[in-house]
Structure formats: C-alpha cells, structure tokens
Protein backbone atom coordinates (compact mmCIF):
# COMPACT_ATOMS: atom_id res chain seq x y z
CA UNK A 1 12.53 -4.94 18.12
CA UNK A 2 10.09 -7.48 16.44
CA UNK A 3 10.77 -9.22 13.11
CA UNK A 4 8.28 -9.35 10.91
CA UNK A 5 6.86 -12.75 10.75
CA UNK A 6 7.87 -15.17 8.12
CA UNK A 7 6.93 -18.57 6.58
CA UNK A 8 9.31 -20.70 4.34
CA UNK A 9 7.53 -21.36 1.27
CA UNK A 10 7.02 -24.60 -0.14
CA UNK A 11 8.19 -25.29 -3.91
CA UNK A 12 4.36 -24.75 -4.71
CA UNK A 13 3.42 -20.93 -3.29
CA UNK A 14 4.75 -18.56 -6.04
CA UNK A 15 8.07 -18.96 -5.59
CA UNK A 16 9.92 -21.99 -5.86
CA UNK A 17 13.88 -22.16 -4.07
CA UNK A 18 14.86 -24.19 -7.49
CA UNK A 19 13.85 -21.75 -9.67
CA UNK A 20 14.55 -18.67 -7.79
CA UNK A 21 18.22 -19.50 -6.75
CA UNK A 22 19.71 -20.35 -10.57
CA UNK A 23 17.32 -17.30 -12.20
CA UNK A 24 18.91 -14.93 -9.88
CA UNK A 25 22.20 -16.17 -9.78
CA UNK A 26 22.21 -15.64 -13.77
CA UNK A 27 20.25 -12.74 -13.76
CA UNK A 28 22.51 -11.05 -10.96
CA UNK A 29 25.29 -12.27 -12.30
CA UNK A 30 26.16 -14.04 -8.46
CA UNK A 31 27.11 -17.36 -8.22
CA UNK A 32 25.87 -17.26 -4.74
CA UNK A 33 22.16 -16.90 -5.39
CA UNK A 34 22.37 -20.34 -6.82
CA UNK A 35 20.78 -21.80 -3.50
CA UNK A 36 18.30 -20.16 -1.51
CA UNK A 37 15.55 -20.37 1.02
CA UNK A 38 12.53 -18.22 0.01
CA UNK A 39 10.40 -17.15 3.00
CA UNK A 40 6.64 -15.72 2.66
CA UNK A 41 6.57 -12.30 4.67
CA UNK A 42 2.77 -12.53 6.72
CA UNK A 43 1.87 -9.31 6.25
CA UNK A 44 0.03 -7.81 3.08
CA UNK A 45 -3.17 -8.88 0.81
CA UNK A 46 -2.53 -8.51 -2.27
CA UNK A 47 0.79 -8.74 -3.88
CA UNK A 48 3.18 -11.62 -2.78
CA UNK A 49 6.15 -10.09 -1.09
CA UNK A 50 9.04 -12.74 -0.15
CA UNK A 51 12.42 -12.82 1.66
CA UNK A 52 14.98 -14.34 -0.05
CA UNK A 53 18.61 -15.37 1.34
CA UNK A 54 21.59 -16.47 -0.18
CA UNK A 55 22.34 -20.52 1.11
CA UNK A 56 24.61 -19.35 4.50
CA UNK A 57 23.76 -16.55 4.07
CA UNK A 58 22.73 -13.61 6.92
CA UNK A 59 19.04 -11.01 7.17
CA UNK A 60 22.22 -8.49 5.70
CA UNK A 61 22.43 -10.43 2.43
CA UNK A 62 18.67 -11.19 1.53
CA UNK A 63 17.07 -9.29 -1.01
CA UNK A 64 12.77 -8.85 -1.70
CA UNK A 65 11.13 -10.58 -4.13
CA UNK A 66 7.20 -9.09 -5.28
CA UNK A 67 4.96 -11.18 -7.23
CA UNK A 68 1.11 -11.08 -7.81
CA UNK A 69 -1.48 -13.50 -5.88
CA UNK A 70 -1.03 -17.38 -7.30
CA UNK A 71 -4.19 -17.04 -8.60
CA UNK A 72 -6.41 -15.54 -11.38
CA UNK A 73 -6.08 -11.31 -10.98
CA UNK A 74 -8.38 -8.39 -12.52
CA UNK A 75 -7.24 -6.53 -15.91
CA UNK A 76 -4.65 -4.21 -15.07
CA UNK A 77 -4.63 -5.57 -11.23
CA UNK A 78 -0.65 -6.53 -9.91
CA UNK A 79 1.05 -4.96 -12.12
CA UNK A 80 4.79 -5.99 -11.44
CA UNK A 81 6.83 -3.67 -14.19
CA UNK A 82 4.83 -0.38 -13.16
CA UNK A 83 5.55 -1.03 -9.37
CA UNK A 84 9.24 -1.48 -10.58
CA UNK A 85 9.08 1.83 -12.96
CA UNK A 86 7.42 3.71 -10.12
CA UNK A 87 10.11 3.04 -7.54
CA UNK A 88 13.39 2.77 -9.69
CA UNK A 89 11.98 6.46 -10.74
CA UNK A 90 12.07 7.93 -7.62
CA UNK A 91 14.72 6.53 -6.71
CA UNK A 92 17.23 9.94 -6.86
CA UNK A 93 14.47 12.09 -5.07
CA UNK A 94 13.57 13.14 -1.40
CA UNK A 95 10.94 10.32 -1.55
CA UNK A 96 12.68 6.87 0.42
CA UNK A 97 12.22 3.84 -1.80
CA UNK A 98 14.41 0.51 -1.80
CA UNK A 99 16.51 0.14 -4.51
CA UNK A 100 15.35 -2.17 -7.41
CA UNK A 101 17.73 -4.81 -8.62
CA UNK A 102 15.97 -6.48 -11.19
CA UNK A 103 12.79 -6.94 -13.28
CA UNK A 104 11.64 -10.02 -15.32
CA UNK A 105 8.68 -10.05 -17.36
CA UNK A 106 8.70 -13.79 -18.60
CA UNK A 107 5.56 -15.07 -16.98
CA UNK A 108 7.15 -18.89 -17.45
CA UNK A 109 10.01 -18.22 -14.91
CA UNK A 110 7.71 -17.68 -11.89
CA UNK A 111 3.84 -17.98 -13.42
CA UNK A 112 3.87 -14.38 -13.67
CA UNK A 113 5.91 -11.01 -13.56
CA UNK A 114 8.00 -10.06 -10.53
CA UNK A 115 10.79 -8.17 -9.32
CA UNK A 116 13.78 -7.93 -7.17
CA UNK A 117 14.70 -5.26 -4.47
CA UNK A 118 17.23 -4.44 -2.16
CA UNK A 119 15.74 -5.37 1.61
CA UNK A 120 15.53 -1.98 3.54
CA UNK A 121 16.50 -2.61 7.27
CA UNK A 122 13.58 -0.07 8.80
CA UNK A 123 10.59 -1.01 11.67
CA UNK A 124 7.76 -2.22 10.37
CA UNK A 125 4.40 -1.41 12.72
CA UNK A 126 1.39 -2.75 12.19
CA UNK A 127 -0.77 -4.05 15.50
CA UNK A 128 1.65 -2.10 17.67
CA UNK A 129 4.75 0.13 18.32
CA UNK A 130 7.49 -2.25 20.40
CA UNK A 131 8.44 -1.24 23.71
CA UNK A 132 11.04 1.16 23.60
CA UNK A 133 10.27 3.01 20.59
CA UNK A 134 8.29 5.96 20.17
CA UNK A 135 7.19 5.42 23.49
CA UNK A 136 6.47 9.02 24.21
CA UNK A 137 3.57 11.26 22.90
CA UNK A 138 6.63 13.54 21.47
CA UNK A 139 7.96 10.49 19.98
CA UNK A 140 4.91 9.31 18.31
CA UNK A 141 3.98 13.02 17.20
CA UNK A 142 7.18 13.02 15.23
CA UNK A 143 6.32 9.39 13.73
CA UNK A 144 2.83 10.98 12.56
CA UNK A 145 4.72 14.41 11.01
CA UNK A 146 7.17 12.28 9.16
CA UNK A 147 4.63 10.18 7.61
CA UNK A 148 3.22 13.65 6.55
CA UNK A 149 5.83 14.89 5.39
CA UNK A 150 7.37 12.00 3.01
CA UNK A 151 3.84 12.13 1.71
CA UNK A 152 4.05 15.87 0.88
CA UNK A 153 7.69 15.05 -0.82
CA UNK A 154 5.51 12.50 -3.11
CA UNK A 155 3.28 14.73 -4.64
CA UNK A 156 5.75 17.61 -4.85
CA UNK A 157 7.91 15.66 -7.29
CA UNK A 158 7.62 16.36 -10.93
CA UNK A 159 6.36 13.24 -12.72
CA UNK A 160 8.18 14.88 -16.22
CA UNK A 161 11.08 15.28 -13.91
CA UNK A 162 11.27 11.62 -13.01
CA UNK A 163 10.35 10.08 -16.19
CA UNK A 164 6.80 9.23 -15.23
CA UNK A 165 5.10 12.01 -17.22
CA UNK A 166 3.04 9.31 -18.85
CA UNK A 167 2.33 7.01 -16.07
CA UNK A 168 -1.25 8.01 -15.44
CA UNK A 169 -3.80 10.25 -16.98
CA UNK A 170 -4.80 13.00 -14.93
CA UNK A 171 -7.55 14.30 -16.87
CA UNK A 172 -10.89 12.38 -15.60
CA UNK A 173 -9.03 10.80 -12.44
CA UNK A 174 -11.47 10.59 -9.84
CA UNK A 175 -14.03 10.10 -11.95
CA UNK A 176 -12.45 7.17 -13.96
CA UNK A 177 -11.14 5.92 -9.74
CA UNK A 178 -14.90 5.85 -9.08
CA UNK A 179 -15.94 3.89 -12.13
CA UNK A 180 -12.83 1.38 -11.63
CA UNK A 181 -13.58 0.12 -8.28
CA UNK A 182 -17.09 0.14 -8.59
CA UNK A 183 -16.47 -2.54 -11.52
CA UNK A 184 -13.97 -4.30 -9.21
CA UNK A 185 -17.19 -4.41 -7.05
CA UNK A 186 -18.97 -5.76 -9.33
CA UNK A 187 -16.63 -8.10 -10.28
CA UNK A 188 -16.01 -9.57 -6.78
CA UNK A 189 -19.05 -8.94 -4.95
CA UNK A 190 -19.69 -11.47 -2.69
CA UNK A 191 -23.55 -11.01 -1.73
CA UNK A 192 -25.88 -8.58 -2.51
CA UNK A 193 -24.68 -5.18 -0.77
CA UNK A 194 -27.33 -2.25 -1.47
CA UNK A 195 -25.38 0.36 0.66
CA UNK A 196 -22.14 -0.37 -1.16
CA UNK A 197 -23.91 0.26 -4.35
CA UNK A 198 -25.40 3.35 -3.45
CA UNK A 199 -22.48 4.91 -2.24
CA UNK A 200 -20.62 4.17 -5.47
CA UNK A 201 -23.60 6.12 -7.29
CA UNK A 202 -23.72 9.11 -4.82
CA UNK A 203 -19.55 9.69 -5.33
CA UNK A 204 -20.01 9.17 -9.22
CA UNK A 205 -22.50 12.05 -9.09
CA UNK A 206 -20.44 14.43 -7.02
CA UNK A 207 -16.78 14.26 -8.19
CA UNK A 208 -15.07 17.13 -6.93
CA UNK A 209 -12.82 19.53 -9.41
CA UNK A 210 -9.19 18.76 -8.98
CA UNK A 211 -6.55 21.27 -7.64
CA UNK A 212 -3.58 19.37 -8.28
CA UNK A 213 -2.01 16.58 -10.15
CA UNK A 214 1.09 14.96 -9.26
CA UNK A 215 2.29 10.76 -8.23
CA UNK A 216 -0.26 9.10 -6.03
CA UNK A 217 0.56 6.51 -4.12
CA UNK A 218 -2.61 4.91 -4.13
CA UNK A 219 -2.79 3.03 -0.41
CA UNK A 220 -0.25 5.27 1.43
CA UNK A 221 0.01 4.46 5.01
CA UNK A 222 1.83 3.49 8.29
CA UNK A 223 2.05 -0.13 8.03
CA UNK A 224 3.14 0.72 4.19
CA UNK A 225 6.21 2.23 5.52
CA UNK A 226 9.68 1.15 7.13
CA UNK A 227 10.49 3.35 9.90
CA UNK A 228 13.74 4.55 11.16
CA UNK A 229 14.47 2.35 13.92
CA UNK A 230 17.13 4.86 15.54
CA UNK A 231 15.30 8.16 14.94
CA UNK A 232 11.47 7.83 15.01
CA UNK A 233 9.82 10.31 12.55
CA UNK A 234 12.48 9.09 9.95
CA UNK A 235 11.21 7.13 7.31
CA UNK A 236 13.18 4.59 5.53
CA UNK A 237 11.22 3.32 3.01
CA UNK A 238 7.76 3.27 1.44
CA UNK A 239 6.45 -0.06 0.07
CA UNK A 240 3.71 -1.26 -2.11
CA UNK A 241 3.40 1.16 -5.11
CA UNK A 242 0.91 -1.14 -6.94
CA UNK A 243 -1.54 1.01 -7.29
CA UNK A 244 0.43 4.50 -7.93
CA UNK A 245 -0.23 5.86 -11.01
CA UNK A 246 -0.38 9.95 -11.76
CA UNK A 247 -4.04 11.37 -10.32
CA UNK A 248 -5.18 14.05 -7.59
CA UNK A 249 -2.77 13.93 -4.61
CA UNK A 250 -5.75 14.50 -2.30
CA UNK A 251 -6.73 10.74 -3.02
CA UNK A 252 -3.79 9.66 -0.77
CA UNK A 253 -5.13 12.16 2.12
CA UNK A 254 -8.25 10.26 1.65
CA UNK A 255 -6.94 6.61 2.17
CA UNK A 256 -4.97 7.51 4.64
CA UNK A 257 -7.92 8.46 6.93
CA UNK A 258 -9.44 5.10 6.70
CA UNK A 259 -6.55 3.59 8.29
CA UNK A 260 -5.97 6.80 10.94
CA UNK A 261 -8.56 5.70 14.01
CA UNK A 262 -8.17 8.27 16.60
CA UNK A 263 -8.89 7.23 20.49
CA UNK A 264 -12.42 5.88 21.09
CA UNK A 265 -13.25 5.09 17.87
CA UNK A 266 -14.08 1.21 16.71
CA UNK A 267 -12.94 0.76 12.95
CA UNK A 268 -13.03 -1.62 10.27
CA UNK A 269 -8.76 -1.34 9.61
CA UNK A 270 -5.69 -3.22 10.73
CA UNK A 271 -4.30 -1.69 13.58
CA UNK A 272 -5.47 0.57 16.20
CA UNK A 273 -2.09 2.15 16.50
CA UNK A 274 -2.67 5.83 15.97
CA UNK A 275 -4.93 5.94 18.71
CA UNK A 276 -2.39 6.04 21.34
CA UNK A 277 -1.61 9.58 23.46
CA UNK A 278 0.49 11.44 20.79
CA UNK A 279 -0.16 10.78 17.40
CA UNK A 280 -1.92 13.41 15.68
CA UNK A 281 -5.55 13.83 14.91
CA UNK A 282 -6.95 13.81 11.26
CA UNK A 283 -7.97 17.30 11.37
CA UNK A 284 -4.34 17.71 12.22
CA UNK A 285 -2.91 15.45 9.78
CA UNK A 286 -5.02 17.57 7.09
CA UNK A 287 -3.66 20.62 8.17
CA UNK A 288 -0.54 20.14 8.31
CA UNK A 289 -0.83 18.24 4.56
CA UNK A 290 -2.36 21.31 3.28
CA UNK A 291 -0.20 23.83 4.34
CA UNK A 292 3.01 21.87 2.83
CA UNK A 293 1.00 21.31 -0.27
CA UNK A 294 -0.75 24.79 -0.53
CA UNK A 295 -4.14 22.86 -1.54
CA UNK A 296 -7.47 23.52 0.06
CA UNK A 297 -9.09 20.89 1.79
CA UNK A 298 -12.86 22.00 1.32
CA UNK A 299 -13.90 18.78 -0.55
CA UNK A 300 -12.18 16.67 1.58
CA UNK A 301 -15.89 14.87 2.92
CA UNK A 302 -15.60 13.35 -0.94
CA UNK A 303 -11.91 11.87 -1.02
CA UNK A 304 -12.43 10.34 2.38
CA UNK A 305 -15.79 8.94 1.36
CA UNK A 306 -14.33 7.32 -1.69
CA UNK A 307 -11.26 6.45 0.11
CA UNK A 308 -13.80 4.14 2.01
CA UNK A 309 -15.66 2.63 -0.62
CA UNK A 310 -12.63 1.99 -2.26
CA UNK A 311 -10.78 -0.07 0.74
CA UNK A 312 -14.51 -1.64 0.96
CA UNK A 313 -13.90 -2.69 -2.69
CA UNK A 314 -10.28 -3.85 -2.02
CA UNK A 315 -11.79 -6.03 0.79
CA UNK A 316 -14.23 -7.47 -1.58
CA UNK A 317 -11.18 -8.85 -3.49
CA UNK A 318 -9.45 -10.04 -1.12
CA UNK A 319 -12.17 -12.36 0.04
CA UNK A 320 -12.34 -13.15 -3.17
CA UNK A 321 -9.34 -14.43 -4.06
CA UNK A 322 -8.84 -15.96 -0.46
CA UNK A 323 -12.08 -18.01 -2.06
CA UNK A 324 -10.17 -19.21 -4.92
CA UNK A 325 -7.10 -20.12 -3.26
CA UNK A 326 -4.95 -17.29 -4.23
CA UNK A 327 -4.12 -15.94 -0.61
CA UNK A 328 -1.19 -18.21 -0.81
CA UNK A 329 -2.29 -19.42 3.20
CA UNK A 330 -3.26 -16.41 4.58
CA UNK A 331 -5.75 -15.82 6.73
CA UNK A 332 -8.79 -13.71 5.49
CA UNK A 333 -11.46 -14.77 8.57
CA UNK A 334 -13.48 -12.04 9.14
CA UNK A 335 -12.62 -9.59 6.33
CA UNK A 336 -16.45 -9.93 4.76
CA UNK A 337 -17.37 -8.67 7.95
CA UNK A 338 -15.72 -5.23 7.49
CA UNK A 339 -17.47 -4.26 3.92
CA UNK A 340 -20.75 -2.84 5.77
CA UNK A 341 -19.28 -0.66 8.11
CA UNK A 342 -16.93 0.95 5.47
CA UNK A 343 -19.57 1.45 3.65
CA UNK A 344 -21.45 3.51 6.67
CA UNK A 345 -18.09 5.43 7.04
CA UNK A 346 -18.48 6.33 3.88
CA UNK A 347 -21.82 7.68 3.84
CA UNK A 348 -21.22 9.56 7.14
CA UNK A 349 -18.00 11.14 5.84
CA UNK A 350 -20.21 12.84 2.89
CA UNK A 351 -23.51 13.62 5.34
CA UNK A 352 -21.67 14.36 8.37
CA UNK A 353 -18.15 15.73 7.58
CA UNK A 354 -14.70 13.86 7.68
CA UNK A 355 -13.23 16.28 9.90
C-alpha cells in the first residue's frame, strides 16, 4: 500500500532537526530524540503536519509533529493547544484519535505553538484507493458506512462528559460560522468576486434553527481519516481538529458533501474517489446520518450551501498564504480557479436542493 509522500525539511521550513531533536528529547524525557530527521508530509493546506524519527530509528518509532503555516495567520486561525485539548479529550471515547504526547506553547522554540502525537499506522486515501483494498462495491460501501458512523459517535459524545463543555458556544453558531468566514473572505479575497459575496448575504439571511448541539469537527472527511488497512470500514484515526469547536452537528453533514462527488459529476475538491461503483450516494449518506442521530434533515439545502461557501473561503486563504510564502513549498496552482464554481454549488444547493 502507498506511503504518503514526504519531503525532508530543511533547517528553515517550521521545523528545524536542531531544535526539534534536544526539545523533545528533554521534553519526553528520551535521550534518543536528541537527533532526528524531520520530514514534511505533502498532503494538507493549512496546518504543518511533520514526521519525525528518532536518528536509526524505524516508520514504528516516529511520532507527528503539527504546527501552523510559517507565515502570518488570521485571529484565532491554527490554533495548536485547542487541536491538542480537542483530541487528548476524546481520547477515552468511541471516537479514534492518536494519542497526544506533548504540547508546548512557547512560540520561541519553533516560531509558534505545536504539538506532538503518537503516528497512527492507518491508509491514508486521497486521489485513489490502492489496488487491493476496498476493491469491491461491498468493500467500499463499508468504507462509506464507517466514515458515517465514527461521525455519528462524534456528535453523540457529551462535550460536559469529556471536559469540553466550554469549548465552543452553541448559542448563535451558524450565524456567528456565517459572519466568520465571510470576514476571512474579506480578509483574503483575492479579486473582486460578486457571487461569493452574495451568497454570504443570502445564508446570513436564512440561518436555519438548530436541532442539536454537540463537538463538530469542522472539515470532517475521507482524506481526514486513517483507515484500517486490514478491515476496510474500520477507521483508525481522525486528523485535523483545527477547526472543531462545539456548534450544530449538521455543519459536518454539510462539509462533508462538498468533498462527496458521486459518478458523473465534475467538482471543485481533491479527489474523485467516492465516485467509484460502491460508495454510497449523499442522499444515502444523509439518511443513514439521520437515522443514527435522530435529527431531521429538512434544512439540509442551507448547511450544504454554507458548507460551500465556506471551503470557497478556505480556498481563498490558502491562495493567500501560498502568496506570502507560507505554504512551506506546496503547490497551490490552480486553487483560485475553484472559488467560482463553489460558489455556483452553493447557490444551486439553496435554489435547487442538495439532495
């Protein structure tokens, strides 16, 4: 099965060998973290995610370092100690998560926050599934369920329960999601973008009530997820938490239709994997969401409409950052080419229906 691809890091990208070897050795308490190689994982825009290995060392000994971009973030953006809280709190539940090893907060060590976890061994899909694994429709039905279902487990876990009770404020959510990433737009627009700004208007004026309130994930989807490389439909871990925070569940329904295409459809996303013979539809995925979470889905057209505008607005940043030289190398080509049609998506999701 495919590794995912790596790039050893010079002393200059975020995290330098000499300073992370001696930090963790102290902070681990493990002589052997003294000397390290640090390797860039390519995958990911947004946080910096890194590999790091022990000097003769093995993959079995490397843990995973997360730090923001290298360059200038937005207010409340990258947040390294609540992606740490979020996953060392679920930690005991039904919801897979690696296991944190360390925080540090001292933006001198590494030019900002960032924290250590334990590397999850799990299959990481992105532009395709690798020969010989979920290579039936059965298969890749189950890998479609079990992404449903770890979702479900999410939002059925008490925040109070966890210690998160005051990670988030419920009250206001979607409003206050609309008004937040239509001032990231703002603040990273990179032309003038009349559709963009229009759509932002029409979902501020039609926020739906909220059934339910519970952990959001905040950009939950396959390629955010380590698969079970022996049992397809397992999930071994779910990555990325930087945007969780406590909010309407149905938010992570939303998202996760943007980056669901079914077969014949052209979309602005990452990977075209969920079109192949198997995988379930949307209208499927919602279903079967809905009856594990007992929620309606008759607002639905309004989460997946602002689950567009908000990955439009997440794009926006992205090229802006790549601008400034805070993409630590990667390659950004063509992403201001994808704001317009998610945008259109968008619109037709509230006209038209998302189902």
């Amino acid at each position: 099965m495919p590794e995912v691809t790596l790039r050893r890091v010079s002393s200059a990208v975020g995290a330098d060998p000499a300073v992370v070897g001696p930090y963790l050795a102290a902070a681990l308490g493990d002589e052997r973290w003294r000397e390290v190689t640090v390797d860039l994982v390519a995958a990911g825009m947004s946080n910096l995610t890194y590999v790091v290995t022990p000097a003769g060392g093995s993959a079995d000994d490397a843990v995973i370092l997360r730090r923001p971009p290298t360059g200038a973030v937005l207010a409340t953006a990258h947040d390294m100690a609540r992606e740490h809280r979020v996953i060392s709190a679920l930690g005991p539940t039904p919801v897979p998560v690696p296991r944190t090893l360390h925080l540090c907060t001292d933006p001198e060590v590494l030019g900002a926050p960032f924290y250590v976890m334990e590397r999850v061994v799990g299959l990481h899909v992105v532009d395709e599934i690798p020969a010989g694994y979920a290579d039936t429709p059965e298969l890749r039905r189950q890998v479609g369920d079990g992404l449903i279902d770890v979702l479900a487990q999410l939002h059925a876990v008490d925040p109070a329960s966890v210690g998160l009770d005051d990670f988030g404020r419920p009250e206001g959510f979607l409003a206050r999601q609309v008004r937040r990433w239509t001032k990231q737009w703002d603040a990273t627009r990179d032309r003038d973008r009349p559709g963009m700004d229009a759509l932002a208007a029409r979902l501020a004026e039609t926020v739906p009530q909220t059934q339910r309130t519970g952990i959001v994930h905040g950009d939950y989807r396959l390629d955010n997820c380590l698969l079970d490389p022996e049992r397809p439909g397992g999930i071994r871990a779910v990555l990325d938490w930087e945007m969780s925070t406590l909010g309407d569940p149905l938010t992570d329904i939303g998202m996760l239709f943007v980056y669901w295409p079914e077969a014949g459809e052209t979309r602005p996303v990452l990977s075209p994997v969920t079109t192949l013979p198997g995988f379930p539809t949307r209208r499927e995925i919602a279903e079967r969401y809905a009856q594990q979470a007992g929620v309606g889905l008759e607002d639905l057209d309004w989460y997946v409409g602002f689950a567009f505008f908000k990955f439009a607005a997440i794009v926006a940043g992205i090229v802006a950052r790549s601008a400034a030289g805070a993409m630590a190398g990667k390659d950004t080509s063509g992403y201001a080419d994808r704001i317009d049609p998610c945008v259109e998506l968008g619109r037709a999701a509230l006209d038209d229906g998302a189902l």
